[in-house]
Protein backbone atom coordinates (compact mmCIF):
# COMPACT_ATOMS: atom_id res chain seq x y z
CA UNK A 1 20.54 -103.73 -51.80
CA UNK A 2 20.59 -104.74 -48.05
CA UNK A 3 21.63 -101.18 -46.03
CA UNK A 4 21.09 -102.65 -42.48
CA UNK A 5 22.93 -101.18 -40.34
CA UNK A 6 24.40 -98.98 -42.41
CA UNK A 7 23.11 -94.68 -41.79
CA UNK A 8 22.65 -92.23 -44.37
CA UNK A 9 22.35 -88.60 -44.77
CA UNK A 10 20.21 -87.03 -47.13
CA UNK A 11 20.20 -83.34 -47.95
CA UNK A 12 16.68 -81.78 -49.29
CA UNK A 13 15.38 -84.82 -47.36
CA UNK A 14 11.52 -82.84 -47.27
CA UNK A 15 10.39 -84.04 -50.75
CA UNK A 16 10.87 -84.79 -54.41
CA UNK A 17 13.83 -86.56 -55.05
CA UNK A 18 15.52 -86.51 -50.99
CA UNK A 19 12.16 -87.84 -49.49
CA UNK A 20 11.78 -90.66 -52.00
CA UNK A 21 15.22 -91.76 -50.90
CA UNK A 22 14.91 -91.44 -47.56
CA UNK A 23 11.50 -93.42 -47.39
CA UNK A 24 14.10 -96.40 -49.91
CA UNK A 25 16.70 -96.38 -47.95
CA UNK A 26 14.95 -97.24 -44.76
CA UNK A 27 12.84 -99.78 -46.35
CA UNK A 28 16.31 -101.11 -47.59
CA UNK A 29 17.59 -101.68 -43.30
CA UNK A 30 18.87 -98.27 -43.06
CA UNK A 31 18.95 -95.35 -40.42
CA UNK A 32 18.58 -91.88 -42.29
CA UNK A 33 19.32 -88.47 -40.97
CA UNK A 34 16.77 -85.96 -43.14
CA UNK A 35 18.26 -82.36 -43.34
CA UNK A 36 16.29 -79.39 -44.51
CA UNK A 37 15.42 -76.19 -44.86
CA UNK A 38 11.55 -77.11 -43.90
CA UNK A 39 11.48 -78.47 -40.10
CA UNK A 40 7.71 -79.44 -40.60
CA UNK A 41 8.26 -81.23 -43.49
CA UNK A 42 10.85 -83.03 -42.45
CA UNK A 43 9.59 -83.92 -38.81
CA UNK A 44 6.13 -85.50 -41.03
CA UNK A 45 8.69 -87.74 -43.25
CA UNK A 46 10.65 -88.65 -40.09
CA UNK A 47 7.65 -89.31 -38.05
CA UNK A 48 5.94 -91.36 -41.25
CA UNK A 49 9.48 -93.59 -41.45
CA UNK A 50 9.40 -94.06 -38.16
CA UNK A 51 12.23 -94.94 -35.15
CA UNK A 52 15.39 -95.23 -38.21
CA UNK A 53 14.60 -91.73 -38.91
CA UNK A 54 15.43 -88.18 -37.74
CA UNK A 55 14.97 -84.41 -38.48
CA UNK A 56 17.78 -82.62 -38.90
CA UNK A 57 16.51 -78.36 -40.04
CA UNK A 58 19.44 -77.29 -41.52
CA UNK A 59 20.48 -74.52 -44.46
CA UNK A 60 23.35 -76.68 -46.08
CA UNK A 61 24.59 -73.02 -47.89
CA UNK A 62 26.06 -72.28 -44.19
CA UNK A 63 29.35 -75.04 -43.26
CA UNK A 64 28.84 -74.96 -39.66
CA UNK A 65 25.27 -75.81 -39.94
CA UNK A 66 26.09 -79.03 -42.02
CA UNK A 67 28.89 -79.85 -39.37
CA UNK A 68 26.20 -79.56 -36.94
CA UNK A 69 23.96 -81.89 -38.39
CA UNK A 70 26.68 -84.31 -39.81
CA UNK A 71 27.52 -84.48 -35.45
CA UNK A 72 23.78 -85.12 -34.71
CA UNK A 73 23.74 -87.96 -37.05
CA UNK A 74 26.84 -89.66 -35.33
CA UNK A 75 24.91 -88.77 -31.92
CA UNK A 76 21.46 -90.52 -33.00
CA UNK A 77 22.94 -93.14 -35.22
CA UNK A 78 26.64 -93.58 -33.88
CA UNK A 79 28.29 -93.12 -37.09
CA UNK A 80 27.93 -91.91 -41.07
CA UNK A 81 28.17 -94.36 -43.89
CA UNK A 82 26.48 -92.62 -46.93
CA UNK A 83 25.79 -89.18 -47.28
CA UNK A 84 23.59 -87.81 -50.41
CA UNK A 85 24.16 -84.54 -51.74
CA UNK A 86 20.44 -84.00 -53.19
CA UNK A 87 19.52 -80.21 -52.67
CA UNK A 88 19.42 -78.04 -55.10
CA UNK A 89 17.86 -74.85 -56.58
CA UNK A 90 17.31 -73.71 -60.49
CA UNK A 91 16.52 -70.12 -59.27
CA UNK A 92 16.94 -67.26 -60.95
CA UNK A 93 16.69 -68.49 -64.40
CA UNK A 94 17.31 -65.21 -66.28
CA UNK A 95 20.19 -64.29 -68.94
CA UNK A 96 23.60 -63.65 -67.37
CA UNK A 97 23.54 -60.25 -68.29
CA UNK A 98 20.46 -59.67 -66.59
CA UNK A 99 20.61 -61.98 -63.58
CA UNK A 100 20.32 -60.59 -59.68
CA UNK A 101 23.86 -61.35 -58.58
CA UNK A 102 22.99 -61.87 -54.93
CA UNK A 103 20.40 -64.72 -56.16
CA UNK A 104 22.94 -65.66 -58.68
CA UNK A 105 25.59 -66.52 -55.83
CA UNK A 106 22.32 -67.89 -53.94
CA UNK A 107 22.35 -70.84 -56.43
CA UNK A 108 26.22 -71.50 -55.73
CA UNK A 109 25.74 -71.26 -51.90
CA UNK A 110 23.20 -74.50 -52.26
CA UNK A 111 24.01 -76.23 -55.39
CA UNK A 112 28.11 -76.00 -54.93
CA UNK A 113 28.86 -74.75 -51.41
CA UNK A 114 26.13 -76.53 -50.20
CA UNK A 115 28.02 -79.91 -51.61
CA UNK A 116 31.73 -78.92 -50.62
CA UNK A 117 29.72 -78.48 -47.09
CA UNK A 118 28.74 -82.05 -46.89
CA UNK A 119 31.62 -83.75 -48.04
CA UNK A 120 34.07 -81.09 -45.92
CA UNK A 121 31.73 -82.33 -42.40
CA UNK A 122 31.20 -86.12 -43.74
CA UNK A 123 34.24 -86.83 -45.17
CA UNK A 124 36.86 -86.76 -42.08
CA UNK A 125 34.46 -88.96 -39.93
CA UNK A 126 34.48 -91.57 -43.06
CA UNK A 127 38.17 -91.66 -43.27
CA UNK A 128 38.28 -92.39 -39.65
CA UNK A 129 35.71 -95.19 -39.78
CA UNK A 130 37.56 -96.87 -42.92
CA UNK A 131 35.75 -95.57 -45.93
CA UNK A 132 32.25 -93.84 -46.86
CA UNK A 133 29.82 -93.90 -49.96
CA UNK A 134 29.52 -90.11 -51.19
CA UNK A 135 26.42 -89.71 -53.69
CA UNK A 136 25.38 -86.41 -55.27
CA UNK A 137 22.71 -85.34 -57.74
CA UNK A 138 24.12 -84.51 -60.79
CA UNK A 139 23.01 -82.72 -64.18
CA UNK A 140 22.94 -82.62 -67.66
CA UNK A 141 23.44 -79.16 -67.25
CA UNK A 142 27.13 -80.16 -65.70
CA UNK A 143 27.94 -80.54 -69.46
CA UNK A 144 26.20 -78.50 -71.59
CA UNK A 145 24.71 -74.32 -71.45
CA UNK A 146 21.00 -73.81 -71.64
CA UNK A 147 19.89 -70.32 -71.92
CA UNK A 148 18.89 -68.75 -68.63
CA UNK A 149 20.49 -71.63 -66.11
CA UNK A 150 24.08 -69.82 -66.20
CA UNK A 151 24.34 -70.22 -62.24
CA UNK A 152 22.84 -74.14 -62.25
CA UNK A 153 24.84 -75.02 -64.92
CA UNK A 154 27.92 -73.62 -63.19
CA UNK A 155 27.02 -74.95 -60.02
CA UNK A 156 26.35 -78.99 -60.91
CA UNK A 157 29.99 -78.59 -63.45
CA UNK A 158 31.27 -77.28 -60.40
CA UNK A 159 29.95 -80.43 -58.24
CA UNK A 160 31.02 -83.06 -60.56
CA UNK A 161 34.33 -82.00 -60.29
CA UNK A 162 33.91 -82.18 -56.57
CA UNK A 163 32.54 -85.30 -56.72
CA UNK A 164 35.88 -86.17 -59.02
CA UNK A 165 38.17 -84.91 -56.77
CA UNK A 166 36.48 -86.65 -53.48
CA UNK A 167 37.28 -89.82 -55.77
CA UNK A 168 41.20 -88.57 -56.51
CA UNK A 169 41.47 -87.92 -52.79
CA UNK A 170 39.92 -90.74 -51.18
CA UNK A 171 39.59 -93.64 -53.36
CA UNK A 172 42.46 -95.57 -52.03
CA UNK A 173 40.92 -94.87 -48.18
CA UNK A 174 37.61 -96.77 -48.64
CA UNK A 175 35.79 -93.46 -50.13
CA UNK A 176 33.06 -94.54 -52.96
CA UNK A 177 32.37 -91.14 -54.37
CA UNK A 178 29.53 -90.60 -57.90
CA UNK A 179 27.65 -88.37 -59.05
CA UNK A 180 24.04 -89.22 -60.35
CA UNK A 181 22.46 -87.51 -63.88
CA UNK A 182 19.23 -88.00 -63.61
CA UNK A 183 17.40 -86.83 -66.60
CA UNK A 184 14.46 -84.56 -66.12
CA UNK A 185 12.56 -85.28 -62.85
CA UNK A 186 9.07 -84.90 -61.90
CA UNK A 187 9.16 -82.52 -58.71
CA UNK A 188 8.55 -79.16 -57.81
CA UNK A 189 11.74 -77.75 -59.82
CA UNK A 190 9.97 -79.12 -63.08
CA UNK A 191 6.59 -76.60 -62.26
CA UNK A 192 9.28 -73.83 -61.85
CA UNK A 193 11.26 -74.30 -65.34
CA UNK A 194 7.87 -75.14 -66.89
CA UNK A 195 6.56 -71.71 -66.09
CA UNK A 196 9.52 -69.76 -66.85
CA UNK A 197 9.08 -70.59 -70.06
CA UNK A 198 12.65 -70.41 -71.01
CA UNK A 199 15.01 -72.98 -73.03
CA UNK A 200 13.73 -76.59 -74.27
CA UNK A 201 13.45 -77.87 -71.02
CA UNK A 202 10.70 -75.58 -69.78
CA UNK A 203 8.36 -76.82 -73.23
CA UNK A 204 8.59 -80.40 -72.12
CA UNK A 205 5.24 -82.26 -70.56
CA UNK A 206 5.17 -83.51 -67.11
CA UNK A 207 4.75 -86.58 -68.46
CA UNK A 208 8.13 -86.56 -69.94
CA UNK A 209 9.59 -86.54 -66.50
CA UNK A 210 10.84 -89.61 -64.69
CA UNK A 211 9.73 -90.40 -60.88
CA UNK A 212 11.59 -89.39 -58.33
CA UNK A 213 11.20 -92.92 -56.77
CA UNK A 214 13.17 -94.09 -59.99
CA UNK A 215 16.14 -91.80 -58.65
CA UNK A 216 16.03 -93.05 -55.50
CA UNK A 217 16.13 -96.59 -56.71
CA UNK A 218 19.19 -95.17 -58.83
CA UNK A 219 20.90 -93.93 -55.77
CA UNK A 220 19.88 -97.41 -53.74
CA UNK A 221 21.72 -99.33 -56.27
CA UNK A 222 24.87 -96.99 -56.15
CA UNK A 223 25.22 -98.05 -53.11
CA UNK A 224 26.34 -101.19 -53.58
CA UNK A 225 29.45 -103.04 -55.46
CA UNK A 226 27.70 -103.24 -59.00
CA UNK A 227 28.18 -98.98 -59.50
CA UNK A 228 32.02 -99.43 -58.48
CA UNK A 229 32.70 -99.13 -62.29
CA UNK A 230 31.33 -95.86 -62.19
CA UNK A 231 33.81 -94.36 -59.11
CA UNK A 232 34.74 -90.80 -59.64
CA UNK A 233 32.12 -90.64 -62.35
CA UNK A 234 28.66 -90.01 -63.66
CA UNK A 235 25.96 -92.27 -63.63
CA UNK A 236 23.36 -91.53 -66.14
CA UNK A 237 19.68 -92.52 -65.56
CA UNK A 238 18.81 -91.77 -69.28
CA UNK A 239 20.79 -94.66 -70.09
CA UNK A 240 18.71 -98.04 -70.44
CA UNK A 241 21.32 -100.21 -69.69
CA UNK A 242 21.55 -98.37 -65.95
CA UNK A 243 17.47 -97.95 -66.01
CA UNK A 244 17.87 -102.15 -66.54
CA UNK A 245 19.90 -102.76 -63.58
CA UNK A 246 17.58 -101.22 -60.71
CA UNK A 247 14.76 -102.35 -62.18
CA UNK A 248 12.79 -99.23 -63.97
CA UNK A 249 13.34 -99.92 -67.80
């Protein structure tokens, strides 16, 4: 997948999963605009990619911050064609009758908020320009309860349906929007489940976990006309037929 010339946006840009992608996509010809929470780790990635990448600290739970770095993108890179909804939290994993609530709505400030904020500051600027490729990390947990993840659960159900609607909305004005499933992934979130010691996930081995660079090789190919089938949908990277197609099986 050939992204020259093309600029893309990547939320939790510092590691794991967002910095895998952004080091892809600008190996594939594109410009990327890293936003995160961590300004040092983002100014290292930027400054390892090189002149197609900037910095962009940002707390995607608060709108006008994402509008701000949505316009710095445009400013550095003179427009927006992809933007990837990657950052996320598990935090507090703890029964819902027992959860802090203020943490509780801390997960739904990044994992759902934090997604309506990127698509509410990227979206009008795509419509404008003709049409826009919206990706966001997705979940098994979107479809299913596991004990002590009430507020992640909640928040990536709550996503895909954002992700659906982007696709009601805008389909027929050049809008590509999918969510991603990854499957268990080996990053820092992994360490965390894996010591709370709660559910099935947290008893799995890090082996068990897929690369991040396979997700960002997921995302890469999403990009392009082969994942059209797949608009308004889930892509699943447990599914051998998908891991085929970019290349992982």
């Amino acid at each position: 997948m050939d992204l020259t010339g093309k600029t893309a946006l990547i939320t939790g840009a510092s590691r794991g999963i967002g910095a895998a992608a952004a080091r892809l996509f600008a190996e594939a010809g594109a410009n990327v605009a890293l936003v995160a929470r961590s300004r040092e780790a983002v100014a290292e990635l930027a400054g390892e990619i090189g002149p197609k990448a900037i910095a962009i600290p940002c707390d995607i739970s608060r709108y006008w911050e994402m509008d701000q770095a949505v316009q710095a993108c445009v400013t550095a890179f003179g427009g927006l064609d992809i933007l990837v909804n990657n950052a996320g939290v598990i935090e507090p994993i703890a029964p819902l009758a027992g959860a802090d609530p203020d943490a509780w709505g801390q997960v739904i400030d990044v994992n759902l908020k934090g997604v309506y904020h990127g698509m509410r500051a990227a979206l009008p600027l795509m419509l404008a320009q003709g049409g826009g490729t919206v990706l966001t990390i997705g979940s098994g947990a979107a479809h299913r309860p596991l004990e002590g993840w009430s507020a992640y659960c909640a928040s990536k159900a709550g996503a895909l349906m954002l992700t659906r609607m982007a696709d009601e909305e805008g389909r027929a004005r050049g809008i590509r929007a999918i969510s991603l499933s990854p499957g268990t992934v080996a990053t820092q979130m992994q360490r965390t489940i894996k010591a709370s010691g709660v559910n099935a996930v947290s008893a799995l081995e890090w082996e068990d976990h897929i690369p991040p660079e396979w997700v960002a090789k997921a995302l890469l190919w999403m990009c392009g006309p082969e994942a059209n089938g797949f608009l308004g949908d889930e892509v699943s990277l447990r599914d051998e037929g998908i891991r085929s197609k970019i290349g992982v099986a």
